[in-house]
Protein backbone atom coordinates (compact mmCIF):
# COMPACT_ATOMS: atom_id res chain seq x y z
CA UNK A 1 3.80 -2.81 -20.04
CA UNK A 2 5.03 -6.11 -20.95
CA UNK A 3 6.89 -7.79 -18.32
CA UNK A 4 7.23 -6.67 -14.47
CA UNK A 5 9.85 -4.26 -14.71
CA UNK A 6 10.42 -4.03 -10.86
CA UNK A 7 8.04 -4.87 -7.73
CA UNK A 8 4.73 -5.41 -7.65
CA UNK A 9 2.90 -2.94 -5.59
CA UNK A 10 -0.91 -3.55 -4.12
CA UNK A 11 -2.89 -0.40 -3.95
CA UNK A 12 -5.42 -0.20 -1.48
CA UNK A 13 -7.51 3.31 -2.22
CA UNK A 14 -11.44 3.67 -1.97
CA UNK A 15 -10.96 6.95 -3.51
CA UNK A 16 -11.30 6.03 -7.26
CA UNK A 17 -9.02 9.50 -8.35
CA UNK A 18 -6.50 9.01 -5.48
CA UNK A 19 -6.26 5.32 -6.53
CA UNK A 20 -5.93 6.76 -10.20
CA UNK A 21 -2.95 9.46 -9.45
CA UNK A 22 -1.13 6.99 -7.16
CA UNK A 23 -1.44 4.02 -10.13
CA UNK A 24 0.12 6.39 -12.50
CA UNK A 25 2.73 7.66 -10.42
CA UNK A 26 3.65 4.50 -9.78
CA UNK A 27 3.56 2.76 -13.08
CA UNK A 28 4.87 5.71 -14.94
CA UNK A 29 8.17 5.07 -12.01
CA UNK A 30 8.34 1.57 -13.49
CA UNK A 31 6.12 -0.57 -10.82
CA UNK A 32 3.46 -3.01 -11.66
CA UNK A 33 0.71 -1.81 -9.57
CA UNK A 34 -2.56 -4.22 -8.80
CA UNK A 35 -5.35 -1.90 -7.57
CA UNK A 36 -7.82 -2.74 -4.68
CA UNK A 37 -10.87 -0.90 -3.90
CA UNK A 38 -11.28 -1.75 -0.19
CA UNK A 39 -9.81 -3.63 2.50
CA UNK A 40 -11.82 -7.02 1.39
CA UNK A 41 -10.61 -6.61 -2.34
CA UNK A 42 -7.11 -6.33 -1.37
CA UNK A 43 -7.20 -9.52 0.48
CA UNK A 44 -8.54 -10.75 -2.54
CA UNK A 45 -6.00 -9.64 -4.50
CA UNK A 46 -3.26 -10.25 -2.57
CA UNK A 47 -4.45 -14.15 -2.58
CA UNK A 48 -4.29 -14.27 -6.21
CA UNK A 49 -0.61 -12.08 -6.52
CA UNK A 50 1.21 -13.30 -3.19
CA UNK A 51 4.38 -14.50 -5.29
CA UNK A 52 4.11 -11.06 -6.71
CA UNK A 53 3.72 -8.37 -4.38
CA UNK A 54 6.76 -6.55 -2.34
CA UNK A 55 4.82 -3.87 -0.53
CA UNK A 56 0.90 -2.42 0.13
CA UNK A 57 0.29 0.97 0.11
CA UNK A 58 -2.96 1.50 1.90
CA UNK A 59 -5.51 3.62 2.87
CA UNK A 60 -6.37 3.38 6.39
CA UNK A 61 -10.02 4.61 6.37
CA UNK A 62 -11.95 2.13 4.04
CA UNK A 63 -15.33 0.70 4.05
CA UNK A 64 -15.87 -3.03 4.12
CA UNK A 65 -12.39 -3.78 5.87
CA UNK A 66 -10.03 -0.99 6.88
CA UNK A 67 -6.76 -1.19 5.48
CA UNK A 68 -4.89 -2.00 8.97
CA UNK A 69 -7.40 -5.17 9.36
CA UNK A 70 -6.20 -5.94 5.86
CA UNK A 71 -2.93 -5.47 6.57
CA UNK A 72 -3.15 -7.81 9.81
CA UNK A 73 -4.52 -10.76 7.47
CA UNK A 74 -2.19 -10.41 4.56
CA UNK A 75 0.61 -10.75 7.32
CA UNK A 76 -0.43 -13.70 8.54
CA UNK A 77 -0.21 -15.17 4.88
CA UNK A 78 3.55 -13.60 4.39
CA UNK A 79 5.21 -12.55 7.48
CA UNK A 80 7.50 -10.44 5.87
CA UNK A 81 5.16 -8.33 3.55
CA UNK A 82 5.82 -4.42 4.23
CA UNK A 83 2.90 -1.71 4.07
CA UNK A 84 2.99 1.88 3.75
CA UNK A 85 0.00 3.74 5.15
CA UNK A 86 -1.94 6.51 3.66
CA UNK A 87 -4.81 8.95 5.52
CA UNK A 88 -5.89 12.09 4.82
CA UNK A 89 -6.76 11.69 8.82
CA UNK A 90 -5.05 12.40 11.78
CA UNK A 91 -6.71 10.55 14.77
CA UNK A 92 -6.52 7.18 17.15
CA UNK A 93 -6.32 5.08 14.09
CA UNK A 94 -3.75 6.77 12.84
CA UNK A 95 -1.55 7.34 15.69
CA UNK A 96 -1.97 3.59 16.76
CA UNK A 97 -0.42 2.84 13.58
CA UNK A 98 2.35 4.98 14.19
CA UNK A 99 2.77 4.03 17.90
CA UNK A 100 2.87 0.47 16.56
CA UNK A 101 6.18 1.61 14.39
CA UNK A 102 4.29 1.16 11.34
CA UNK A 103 4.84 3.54 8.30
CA UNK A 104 1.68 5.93 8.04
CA UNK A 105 2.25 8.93 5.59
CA UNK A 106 -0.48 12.28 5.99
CA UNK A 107 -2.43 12.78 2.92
CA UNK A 108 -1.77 15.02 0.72
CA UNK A 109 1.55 14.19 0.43
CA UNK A 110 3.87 14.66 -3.08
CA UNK A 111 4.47 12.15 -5.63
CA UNK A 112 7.77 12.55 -4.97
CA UNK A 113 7.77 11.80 -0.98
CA UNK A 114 5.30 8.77 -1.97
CA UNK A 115 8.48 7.50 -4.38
CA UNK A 116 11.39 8.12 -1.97
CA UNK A 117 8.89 6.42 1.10
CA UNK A 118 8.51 3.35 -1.23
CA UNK A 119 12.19 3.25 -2.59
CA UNK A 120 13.06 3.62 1.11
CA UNK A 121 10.63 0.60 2.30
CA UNK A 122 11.81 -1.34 -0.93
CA UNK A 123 15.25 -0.94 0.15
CA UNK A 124 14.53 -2.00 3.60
CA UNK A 125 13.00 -5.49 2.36
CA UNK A 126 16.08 -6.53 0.24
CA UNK A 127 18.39 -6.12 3.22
């Protein structure tokens, strides 16, 4: 892929095959996808794309750093920065997120509900 064809999306996935599927999903739908492997790398990442990225889509569960306390500390570096949620579990974490009107989507979901969530979200951001 040469140049960015459309937004930059930062994956946050511990699970190496989720992280794989969702990459290729993405990418094969046109978005340049960075991948982060916790909560700490994404921070990391995110410092060293900021101009680039549009939207997170993260895990909630993670070791290291959860994906809402990375969320939480990307925000404070760009207030605007939009996240999508992702957990194959359904308990306080979760509905905390959703209480808090944050978009949390319950794994397994299809590639094509993942692609209509983020189009949706995308959409959202230019408006």
């Amino acid at each position: 892929m040469n140049k960015i064809s459309r937004e930059t999306i930062l994956l946050i996935e511990d699970d190496c095959e989720i992280r794989n599927l969702y990459r290729m999903i993405l990418e094969f739908n046109g978005y340049n996808v960075i991948e982060a492997v916790d909560g700490e790398d994404g921070i990391a990442k995110f410092l060293e794309h900021q101009n680039e990225i549009r939207l997170l889509v993260s895990d909630v569960m993670m070791p290291n750093k959860s994906g809402k306390e990375a969320y939480f500390e990307i925000k404070k570096l760009k207030k605007d920065i939009r996240v999508i949620f992702t957990s194959a579990h359904n308990n306080e974490a979760t509905k905390t997120l959703k209480g808090a009107g944050l978009i949390y989507m319950q794994k397994p979901f299809s590639p094509e509900d993942l692609l209509l969530k983020i189009k949706e979200v995308l959409a959202e951001f230019k408006e």
